[in-house]
Protein backbone atom coordinates (compact mmCIF):
# COMPACT_ATOMS: atom_id res chain seq x y z
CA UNK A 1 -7.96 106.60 179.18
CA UNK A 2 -9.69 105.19 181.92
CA UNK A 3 -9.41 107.73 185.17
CA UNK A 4 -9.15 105.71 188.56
CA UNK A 5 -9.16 107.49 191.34
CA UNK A 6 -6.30 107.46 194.07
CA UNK A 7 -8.53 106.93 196.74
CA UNK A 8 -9.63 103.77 194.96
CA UNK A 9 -5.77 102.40 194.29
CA UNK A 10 -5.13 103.49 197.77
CA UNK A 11 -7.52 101.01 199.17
CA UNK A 12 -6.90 98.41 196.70
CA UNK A 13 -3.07 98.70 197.55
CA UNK A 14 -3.89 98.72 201.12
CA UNK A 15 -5.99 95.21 201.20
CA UNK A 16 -5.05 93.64 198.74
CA UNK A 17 -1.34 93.86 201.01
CA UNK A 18 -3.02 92.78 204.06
CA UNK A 19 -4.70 90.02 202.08
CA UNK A 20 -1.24 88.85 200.91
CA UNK A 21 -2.30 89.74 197.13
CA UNK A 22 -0.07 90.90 194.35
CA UNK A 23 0.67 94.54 194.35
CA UNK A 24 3.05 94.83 191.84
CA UNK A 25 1.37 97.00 189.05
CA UNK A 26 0.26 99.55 191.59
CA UNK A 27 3.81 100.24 192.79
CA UNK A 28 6.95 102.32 190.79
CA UNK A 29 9.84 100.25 191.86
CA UNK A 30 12.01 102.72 189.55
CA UNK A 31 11.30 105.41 192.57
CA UNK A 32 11.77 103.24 195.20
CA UNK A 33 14.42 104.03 198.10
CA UNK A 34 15.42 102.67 201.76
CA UNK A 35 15.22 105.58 203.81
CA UNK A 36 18.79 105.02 205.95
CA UNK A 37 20.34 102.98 203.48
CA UNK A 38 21.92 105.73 201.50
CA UNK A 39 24.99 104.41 200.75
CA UNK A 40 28.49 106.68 200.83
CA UNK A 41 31.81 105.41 199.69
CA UNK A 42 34.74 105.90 202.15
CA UNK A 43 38.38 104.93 201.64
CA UNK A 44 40.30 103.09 204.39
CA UNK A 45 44.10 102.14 203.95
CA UNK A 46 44.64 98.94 206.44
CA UNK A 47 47.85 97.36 207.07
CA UNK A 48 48.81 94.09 205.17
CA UNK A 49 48.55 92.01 207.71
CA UNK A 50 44.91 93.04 208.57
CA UNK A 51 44.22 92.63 205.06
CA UNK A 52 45.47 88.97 205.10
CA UNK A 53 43.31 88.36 208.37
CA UNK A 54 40.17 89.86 206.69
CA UNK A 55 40.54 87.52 203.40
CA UNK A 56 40.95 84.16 205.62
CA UNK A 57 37.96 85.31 207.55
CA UNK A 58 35.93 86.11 204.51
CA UNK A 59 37.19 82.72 202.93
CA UNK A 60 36.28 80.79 206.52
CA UNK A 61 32.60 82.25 205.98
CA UNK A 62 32.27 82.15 202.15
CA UNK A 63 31.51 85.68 201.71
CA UNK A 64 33.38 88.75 200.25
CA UNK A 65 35.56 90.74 202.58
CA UNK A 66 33.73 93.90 202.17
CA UNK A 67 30.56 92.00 203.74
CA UNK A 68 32.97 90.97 206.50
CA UNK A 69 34.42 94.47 207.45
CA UNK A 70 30.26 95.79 207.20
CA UNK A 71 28.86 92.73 209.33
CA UNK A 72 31.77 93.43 212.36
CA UNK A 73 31.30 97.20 211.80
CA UNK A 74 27.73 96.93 212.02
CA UNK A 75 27.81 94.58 215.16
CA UNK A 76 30.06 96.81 216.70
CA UNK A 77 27.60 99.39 216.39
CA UNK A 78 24.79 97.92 217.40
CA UNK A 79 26.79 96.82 220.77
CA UNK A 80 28.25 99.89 221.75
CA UNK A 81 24.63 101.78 221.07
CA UNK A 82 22.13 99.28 222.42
């Protein structure tokens, strides 16, 4: 086996980025994570109605409610925080 050392891939991985090259085989995608992105499930009970106005919205946009509730949660959140 053929020992390369990390200081080597290091440098290879670094420019060979910067000069838009493929990087694939250097990187473990299996280990790969988005730092903030965790994801937790939570349950929410809303009333039909709600429901009814989130599904016509979702349909209006072409998109799934969930995305809907995230997108206005998310804006919300960025608003109240920025």
């Amino acid at each position: 086996m053929l020992f390369i050392p990390k200081r080597y891939i290091f440098y290879t991985v670094k420019f060979g980025f910067d000069n838009n090259e493929d990087i694939s085989e250097y990187l473990d995608f299996s280990k790969a994570r988005r730092p903030g992105r965790e994801q937790k499930r939570v349950n929410v009970d809303f009333p039909v109605w709600m429901i009814q106005s989130l599904d016509k919205e979702a349909d209006r946009l072409g998109i799934a409610r969930q995305a809907v509730i995230k997108t206005w949660i998310a804006d919300r959140l960025e608003l109240i925080h920025s």
